[in-house]
PDB file of N, CA and C in Angstrom:
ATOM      1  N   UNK A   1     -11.855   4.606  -8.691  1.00  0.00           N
ATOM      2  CA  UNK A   1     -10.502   4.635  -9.236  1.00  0.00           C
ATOM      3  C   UNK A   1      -9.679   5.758  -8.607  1.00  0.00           C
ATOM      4  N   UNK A   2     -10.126   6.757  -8.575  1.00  0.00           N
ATOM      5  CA  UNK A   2      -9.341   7.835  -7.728  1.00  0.00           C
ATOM      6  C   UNK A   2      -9.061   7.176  -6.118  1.00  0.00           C
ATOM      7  N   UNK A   3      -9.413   6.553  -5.475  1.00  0.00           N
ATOM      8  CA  UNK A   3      -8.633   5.950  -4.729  1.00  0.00           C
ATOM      9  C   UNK A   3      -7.395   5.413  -4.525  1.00  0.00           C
ATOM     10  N   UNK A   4      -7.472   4.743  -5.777  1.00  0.00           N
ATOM     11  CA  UNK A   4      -6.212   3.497  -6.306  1.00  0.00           C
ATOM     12  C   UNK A   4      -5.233   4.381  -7.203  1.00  0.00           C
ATOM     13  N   UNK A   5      -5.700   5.513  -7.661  1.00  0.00           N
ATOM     14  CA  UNK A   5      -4.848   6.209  -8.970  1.00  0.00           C
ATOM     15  C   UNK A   5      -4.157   6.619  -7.983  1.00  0.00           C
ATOM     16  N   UNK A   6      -2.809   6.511  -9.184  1.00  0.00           N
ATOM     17  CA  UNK A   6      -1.787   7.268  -8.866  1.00  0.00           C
ATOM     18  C   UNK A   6      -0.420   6.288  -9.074  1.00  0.00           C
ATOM     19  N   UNK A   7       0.945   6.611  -9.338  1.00  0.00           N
ATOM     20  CA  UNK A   7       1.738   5.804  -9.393  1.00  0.00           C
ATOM     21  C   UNK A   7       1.939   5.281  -7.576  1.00  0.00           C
ATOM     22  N   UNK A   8       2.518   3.687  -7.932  1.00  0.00           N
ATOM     23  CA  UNK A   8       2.687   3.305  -6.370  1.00  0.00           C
ATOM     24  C   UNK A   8       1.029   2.500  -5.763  1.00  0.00           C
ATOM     25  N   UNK A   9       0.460   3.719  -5.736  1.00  0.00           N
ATOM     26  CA  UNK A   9      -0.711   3.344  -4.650  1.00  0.00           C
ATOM     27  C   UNK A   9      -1.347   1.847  -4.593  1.00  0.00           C
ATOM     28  N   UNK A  10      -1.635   1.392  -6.230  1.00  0.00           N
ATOM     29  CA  UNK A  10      -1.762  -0.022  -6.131  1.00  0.00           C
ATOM     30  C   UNK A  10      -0.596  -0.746  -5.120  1.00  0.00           C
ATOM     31  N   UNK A  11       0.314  -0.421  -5.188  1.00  0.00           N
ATOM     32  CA  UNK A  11       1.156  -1.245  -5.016  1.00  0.00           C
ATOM     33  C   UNK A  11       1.153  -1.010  -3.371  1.00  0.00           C
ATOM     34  N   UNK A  12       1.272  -0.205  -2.412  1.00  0.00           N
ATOM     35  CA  UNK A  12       1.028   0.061  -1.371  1.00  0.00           C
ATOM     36  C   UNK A  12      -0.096  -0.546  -0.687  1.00  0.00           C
ATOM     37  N   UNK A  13      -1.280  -0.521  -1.223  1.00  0.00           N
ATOM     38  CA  UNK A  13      -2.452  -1.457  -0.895  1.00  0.00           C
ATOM     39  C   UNK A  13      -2.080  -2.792  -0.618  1.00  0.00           C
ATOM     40  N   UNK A  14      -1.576  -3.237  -2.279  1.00  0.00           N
ATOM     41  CA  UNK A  14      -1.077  -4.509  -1.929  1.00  0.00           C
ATOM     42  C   UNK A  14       0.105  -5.268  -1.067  1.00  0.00           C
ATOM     43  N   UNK A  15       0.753  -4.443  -0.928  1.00  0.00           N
ATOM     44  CA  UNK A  15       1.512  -5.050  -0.300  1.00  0.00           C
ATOM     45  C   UNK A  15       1.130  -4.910   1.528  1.00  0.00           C
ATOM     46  N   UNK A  16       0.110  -4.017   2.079  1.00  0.00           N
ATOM     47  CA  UNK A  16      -0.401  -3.755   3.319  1.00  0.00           C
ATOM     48  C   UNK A  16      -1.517  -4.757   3.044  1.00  0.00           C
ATOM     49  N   UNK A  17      -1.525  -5.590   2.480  1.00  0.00           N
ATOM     50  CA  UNK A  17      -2.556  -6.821   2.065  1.00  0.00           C
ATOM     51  C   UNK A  17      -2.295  -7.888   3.143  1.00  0.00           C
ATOM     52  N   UNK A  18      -0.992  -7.926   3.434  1.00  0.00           N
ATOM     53  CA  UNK A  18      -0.341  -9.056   4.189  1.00  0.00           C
ATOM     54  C   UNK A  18      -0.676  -8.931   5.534  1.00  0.00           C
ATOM     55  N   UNK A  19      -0.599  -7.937   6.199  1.00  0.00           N
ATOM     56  CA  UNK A  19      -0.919  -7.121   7.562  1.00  0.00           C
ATOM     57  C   UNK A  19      -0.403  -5.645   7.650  1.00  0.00           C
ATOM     58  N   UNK A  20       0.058  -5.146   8.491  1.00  0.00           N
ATOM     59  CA  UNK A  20       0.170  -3.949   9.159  1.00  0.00           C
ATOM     60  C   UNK A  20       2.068  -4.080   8.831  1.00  0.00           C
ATOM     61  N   UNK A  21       2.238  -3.201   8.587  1.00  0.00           N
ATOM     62  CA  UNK A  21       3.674  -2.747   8.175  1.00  0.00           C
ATOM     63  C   UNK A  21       4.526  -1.770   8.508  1.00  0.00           C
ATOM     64  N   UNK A  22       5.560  -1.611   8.861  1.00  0.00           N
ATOM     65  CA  UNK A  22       6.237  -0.161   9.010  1.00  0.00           C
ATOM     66  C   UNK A  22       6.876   0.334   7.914  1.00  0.00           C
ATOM     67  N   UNK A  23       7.054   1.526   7.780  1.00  0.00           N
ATOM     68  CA  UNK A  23       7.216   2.082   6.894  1.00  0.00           C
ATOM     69  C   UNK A  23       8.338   1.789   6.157  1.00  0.00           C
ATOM     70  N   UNK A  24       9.456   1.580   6.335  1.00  0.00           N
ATOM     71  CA  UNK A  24      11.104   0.679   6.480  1.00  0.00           C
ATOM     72  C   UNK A  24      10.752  -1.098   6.144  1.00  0.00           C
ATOM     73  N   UNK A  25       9.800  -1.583   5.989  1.00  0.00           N
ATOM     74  CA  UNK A  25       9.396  -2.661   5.805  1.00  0.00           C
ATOM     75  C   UNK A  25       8.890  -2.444   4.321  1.00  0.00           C
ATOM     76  N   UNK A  26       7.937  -1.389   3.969  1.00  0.00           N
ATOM     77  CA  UNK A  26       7.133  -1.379   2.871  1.00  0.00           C
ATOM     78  C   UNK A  26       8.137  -0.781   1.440  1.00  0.00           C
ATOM     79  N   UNK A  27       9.261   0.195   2.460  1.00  0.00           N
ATOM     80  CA  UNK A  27      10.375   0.073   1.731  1.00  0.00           C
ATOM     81  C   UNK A  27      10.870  -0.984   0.913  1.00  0.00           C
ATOM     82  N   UNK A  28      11.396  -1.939   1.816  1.00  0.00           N
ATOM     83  CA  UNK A  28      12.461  -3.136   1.334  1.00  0.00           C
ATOM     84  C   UNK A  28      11.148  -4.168   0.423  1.00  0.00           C
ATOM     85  N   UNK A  29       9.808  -3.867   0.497  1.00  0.00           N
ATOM     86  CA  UNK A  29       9.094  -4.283  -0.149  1.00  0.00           C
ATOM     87  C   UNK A  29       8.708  -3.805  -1.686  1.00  0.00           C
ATOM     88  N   UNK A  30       8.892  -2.749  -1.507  1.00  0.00           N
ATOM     89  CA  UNK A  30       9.402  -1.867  -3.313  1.00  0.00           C
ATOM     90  C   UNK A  30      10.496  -1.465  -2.376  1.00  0.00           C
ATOM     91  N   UNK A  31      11.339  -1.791  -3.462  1.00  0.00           N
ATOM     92  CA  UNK A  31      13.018  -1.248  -3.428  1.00  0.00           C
ATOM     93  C   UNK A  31      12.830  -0.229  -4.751  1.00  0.00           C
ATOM     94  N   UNK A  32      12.414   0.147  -5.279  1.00  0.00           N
ATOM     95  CA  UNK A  32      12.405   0.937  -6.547  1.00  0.00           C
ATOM     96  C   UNK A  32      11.421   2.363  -5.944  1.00  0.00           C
ATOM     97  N   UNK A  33      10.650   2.713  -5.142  1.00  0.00           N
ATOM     98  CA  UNK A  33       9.803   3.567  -4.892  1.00  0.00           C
ATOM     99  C   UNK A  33      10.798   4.322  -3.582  1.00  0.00           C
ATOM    100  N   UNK A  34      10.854   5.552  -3.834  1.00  0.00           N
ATOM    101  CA  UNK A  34      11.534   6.310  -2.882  1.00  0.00           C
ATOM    102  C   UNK A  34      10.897   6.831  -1.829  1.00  0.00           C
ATOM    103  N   UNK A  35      11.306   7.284  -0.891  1.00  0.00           N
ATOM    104  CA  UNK A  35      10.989   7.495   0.384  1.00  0.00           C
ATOM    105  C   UNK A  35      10.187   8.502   0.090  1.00  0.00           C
ATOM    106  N   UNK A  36      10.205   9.686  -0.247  1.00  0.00           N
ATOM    107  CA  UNK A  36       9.502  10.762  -0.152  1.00  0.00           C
ATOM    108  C   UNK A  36       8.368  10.405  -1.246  1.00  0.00           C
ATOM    109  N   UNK A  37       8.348   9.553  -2.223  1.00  0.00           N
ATOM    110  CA  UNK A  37       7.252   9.329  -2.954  1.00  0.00           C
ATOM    111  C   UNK A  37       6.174   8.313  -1.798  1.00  0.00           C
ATOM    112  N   UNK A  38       7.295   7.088  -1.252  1.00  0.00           N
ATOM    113  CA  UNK A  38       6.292   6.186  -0.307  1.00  0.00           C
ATOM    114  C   UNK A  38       5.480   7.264   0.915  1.00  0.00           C
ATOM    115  N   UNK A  39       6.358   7.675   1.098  1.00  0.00           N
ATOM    116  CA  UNK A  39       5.494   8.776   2.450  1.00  0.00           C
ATOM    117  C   UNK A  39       4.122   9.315   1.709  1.00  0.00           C
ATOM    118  N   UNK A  40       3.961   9.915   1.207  1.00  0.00           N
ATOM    119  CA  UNK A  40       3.086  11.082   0.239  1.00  0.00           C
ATOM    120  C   UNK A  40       2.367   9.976  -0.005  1.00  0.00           C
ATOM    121  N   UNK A  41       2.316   8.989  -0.428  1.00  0.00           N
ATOM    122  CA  UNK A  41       1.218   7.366  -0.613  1.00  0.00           C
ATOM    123  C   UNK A  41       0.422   7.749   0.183  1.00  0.00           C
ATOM    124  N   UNK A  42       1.335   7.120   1.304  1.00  0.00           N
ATOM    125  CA  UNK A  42       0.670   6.452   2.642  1.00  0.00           C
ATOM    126  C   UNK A  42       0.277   8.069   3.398  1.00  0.00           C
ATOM    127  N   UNK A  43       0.230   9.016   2.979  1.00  0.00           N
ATOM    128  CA  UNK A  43      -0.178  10.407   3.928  1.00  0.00           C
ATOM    129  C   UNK A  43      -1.464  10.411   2.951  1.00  0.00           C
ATOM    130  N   UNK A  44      -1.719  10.365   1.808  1.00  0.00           N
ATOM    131  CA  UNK A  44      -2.541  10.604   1.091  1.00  0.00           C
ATOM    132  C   UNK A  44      -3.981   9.325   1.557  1.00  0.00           C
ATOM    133  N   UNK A  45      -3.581   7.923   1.358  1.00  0.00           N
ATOM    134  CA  UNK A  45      -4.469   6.863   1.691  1.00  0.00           C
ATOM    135  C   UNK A  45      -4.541   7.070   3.243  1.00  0.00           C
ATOM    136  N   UNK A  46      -4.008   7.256   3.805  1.00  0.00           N
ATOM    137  CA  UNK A  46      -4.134   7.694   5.150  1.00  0.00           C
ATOM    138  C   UNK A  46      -5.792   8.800   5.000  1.00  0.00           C
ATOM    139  N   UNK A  47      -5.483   9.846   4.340  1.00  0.00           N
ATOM    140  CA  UNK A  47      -6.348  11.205   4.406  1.00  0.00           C
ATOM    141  C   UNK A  47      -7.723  10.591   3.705  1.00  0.00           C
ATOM    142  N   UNK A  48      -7.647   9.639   3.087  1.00  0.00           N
ATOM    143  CA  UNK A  48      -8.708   9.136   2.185  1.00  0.00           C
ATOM    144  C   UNK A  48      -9.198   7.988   2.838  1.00  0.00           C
ATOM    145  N   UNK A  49      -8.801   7.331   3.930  1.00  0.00           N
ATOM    146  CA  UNK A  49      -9.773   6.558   4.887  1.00  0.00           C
ATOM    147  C   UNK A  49      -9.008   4.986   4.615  1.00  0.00           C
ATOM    148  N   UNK A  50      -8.207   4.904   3.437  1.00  0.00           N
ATOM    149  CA  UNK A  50      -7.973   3.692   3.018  1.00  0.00           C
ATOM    150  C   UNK A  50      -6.847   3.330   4.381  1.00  0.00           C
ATOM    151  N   UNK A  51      -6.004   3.901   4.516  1.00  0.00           N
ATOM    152  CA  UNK A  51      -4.888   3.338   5.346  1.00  0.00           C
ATOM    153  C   UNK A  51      -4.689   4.223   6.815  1.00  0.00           C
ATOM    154  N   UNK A  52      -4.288   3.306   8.009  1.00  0.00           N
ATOM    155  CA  UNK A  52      -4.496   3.465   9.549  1.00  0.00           C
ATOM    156  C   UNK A  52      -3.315   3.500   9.864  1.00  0.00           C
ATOM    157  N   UNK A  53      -2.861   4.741  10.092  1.00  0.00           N
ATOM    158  CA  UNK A  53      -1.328   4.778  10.901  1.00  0.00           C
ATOM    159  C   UNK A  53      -1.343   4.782  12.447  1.00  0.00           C
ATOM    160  N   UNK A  54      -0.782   4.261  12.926  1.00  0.00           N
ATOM    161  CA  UNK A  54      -0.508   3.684  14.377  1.00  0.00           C
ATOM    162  C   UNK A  54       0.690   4.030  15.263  1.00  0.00           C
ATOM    163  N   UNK A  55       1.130   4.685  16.095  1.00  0.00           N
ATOM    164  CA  UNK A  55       2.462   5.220  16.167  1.00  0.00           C
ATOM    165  C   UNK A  55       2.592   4.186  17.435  1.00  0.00           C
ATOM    166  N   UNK A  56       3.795   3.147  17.303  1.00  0.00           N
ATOM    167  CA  UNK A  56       3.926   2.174  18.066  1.00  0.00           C
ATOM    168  C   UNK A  56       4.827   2.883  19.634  1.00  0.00           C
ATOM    169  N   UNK A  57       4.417   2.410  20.701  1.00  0.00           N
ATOM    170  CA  UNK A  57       5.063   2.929  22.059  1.00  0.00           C
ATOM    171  C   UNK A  57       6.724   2.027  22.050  1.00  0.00           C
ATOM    172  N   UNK A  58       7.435   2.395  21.318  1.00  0.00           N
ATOM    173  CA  UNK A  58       8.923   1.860  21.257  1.00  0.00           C
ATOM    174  C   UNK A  58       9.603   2.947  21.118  1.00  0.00           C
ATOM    175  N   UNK A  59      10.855   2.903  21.789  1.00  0.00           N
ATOM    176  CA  UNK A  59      11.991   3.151  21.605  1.00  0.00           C
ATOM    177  C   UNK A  59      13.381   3.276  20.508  1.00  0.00           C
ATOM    178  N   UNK A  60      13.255   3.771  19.549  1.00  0.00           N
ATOM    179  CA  UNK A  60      12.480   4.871  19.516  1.00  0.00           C
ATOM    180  C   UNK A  60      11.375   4.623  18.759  1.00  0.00           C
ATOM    181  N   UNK A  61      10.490   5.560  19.110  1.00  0.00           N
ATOM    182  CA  UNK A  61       8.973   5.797  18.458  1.00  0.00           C
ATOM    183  C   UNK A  61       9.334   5.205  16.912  1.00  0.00           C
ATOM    184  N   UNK A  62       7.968   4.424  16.843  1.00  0.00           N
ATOM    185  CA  UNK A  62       8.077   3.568  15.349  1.00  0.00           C
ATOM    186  C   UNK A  62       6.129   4.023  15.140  1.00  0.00           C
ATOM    187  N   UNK A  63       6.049   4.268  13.563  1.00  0.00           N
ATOM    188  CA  UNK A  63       4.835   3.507  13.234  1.00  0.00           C
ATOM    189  C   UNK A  63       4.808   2.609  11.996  1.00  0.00           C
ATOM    190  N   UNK A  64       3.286   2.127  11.909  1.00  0.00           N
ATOM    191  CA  UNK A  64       2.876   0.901  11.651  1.00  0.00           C
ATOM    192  C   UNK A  64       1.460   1.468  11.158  1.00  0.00           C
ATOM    193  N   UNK A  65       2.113   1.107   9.368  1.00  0.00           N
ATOM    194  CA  UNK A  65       0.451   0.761   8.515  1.00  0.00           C
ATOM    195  C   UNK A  65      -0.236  -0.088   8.280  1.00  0.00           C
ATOM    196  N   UNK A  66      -1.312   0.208   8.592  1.00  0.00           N
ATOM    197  CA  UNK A  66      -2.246  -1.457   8.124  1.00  0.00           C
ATOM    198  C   UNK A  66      -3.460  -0.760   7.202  1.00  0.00           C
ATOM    199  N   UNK A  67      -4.281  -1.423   6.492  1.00  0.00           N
ATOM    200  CA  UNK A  67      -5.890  -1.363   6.042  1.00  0.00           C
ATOM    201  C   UNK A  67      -6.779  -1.450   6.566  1.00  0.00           C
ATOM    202  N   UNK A  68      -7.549  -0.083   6.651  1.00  0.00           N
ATOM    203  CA  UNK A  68      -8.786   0.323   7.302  1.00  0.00           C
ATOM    204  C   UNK A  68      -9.634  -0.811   5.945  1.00  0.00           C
ATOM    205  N   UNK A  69     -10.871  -1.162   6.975  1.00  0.00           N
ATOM    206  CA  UNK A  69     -12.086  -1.762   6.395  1.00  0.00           C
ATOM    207  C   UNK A  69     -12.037  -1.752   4.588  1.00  0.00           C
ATOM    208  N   UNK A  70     -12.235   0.049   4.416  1.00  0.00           N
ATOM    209  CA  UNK A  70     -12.009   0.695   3.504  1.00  0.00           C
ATOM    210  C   UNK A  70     -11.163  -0.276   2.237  1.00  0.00           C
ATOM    211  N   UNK A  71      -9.699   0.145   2.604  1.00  0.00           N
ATOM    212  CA  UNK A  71      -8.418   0.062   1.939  1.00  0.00           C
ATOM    213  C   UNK A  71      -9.021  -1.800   1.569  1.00  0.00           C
ATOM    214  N   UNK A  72      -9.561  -2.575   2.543  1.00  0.00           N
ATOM    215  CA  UNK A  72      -9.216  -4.193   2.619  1.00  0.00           C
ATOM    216  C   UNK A  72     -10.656  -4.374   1.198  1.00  0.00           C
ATOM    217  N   UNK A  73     -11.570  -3.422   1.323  1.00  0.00           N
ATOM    218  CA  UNK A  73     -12.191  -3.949   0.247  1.00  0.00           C
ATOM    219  C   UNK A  73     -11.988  -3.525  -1.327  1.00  0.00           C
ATOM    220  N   UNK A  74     -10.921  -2.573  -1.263  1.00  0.00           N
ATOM    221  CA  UNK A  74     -10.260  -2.661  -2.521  1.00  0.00           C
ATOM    222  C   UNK A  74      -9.612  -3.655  -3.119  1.00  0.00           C
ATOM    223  N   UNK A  75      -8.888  -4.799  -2.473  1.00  0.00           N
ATOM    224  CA  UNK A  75      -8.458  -5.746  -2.378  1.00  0.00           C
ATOM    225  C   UNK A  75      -8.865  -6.778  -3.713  1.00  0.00           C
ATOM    226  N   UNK A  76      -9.884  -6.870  -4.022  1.00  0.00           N
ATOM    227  CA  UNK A  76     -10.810  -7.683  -4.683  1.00  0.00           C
ATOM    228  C   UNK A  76     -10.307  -6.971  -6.273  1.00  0.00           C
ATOM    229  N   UNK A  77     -10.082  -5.722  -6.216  1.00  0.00           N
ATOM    230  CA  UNK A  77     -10.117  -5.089  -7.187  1.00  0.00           C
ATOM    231  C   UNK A  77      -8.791  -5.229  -7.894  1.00  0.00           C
ATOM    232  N   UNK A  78      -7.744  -4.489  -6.603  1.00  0.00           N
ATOM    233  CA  UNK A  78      -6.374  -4.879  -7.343  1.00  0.00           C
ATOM    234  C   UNK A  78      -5.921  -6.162  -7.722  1.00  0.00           C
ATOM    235  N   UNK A  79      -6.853  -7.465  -6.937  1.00  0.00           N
ATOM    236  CA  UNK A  79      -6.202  -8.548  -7.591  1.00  0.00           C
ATOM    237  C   UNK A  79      -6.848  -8.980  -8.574  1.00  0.00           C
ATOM    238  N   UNK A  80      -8.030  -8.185  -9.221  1.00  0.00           N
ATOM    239  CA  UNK A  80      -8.363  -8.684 -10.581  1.00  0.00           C
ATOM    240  C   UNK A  80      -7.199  -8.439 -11.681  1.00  0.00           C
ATOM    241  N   UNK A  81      -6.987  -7.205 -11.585  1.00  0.00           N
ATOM    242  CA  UNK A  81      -5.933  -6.108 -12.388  1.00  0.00           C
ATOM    243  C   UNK A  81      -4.478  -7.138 -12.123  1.00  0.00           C
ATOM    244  N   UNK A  82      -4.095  -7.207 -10.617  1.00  0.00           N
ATOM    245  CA  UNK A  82      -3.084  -8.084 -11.230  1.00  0.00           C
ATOM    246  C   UNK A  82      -3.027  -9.527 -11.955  1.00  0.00           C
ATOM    247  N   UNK A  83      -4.422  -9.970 -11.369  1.00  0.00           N
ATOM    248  CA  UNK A  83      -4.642 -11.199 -12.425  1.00  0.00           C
ATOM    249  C   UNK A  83      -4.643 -11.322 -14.348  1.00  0.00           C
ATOM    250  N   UNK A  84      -5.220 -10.408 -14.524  1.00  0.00           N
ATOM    251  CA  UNK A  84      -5.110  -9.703 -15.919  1.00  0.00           C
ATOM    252  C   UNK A  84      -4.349  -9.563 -16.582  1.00  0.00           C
ATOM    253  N   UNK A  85      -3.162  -8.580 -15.791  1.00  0.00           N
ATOM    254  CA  UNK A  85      -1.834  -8.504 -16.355  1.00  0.00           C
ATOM    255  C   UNK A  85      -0.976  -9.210 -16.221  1.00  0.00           C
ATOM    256  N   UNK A  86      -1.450 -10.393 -15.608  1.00  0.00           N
ATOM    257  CA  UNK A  86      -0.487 -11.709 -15.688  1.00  0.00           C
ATOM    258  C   UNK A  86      -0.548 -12.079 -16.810  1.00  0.00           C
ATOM    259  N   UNK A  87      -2.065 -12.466 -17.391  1.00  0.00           N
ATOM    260  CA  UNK A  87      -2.319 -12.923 -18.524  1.00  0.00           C
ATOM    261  C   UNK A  87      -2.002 -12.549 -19.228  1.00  0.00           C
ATOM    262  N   UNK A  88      -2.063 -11.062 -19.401  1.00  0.00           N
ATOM    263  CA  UNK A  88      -1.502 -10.239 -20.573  1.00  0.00           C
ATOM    264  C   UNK A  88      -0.147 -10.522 -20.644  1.00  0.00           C
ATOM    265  N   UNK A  89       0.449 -10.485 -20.027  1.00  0.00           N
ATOM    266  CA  UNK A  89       1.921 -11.147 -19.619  1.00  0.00           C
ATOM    267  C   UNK A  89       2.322 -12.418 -20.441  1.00  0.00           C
ATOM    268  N   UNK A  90       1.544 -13.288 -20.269  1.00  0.00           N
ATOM    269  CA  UNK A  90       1.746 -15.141 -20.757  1.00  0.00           C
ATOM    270  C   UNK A  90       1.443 -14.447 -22.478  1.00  0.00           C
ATOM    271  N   UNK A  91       0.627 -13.984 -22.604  1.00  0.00           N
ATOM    272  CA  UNK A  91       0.404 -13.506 -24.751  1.00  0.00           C
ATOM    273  C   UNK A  91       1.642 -13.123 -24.924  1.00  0.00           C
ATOM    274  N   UNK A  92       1.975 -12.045 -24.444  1.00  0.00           N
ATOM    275  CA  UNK A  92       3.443 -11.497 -25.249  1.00  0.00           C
ATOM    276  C   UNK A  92       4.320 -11.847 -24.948  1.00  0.00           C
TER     277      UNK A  92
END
């Protein structure tokens, strides 16, 4: 769980679920999570093995997150939790 804890971080996983992302992408993907909170995510899962930053050779310099091995077998986990709280969702 200390992997996944934290506000956001589920949500960062999941959404780097799809593939490899730039950072300006994962943005417009939570519109509600601010920049300096998304950075500090992805520096943190970065430091913890879950997430692979990539600094792309463009003009100007871009990078690009994706899921280490790591990060992809959490996967299983967050979509129980969001399965759950769907349900919990349909009761109330």
């Amino acid at each position: 769980m200390s992997l996944i804890g934290g506000a956001w971080t589920p949500n960062v996983i999941w959404h780097l679920s799809a593939g490899p992302r730039r950072f300006g992408e994962l943005r417009a993907d939570m519109p509600r999570i601010s920049a300096k909170v998304l950075s500090a995510r992805l520096k943190t899962l970065e430091q913890r093995g879950v997430v692979r930053r990539r600094e792309l050779p463009t003009s100007p310099p871009s990078v690009e997150y994706a899921l280490t091995e790591l990060g992809a077998e959490l996967l299983p986990a967050i979509r129980a939790i969001v399965e759950v709280g769907a349900r919990l969702k349909q009761l109330h």
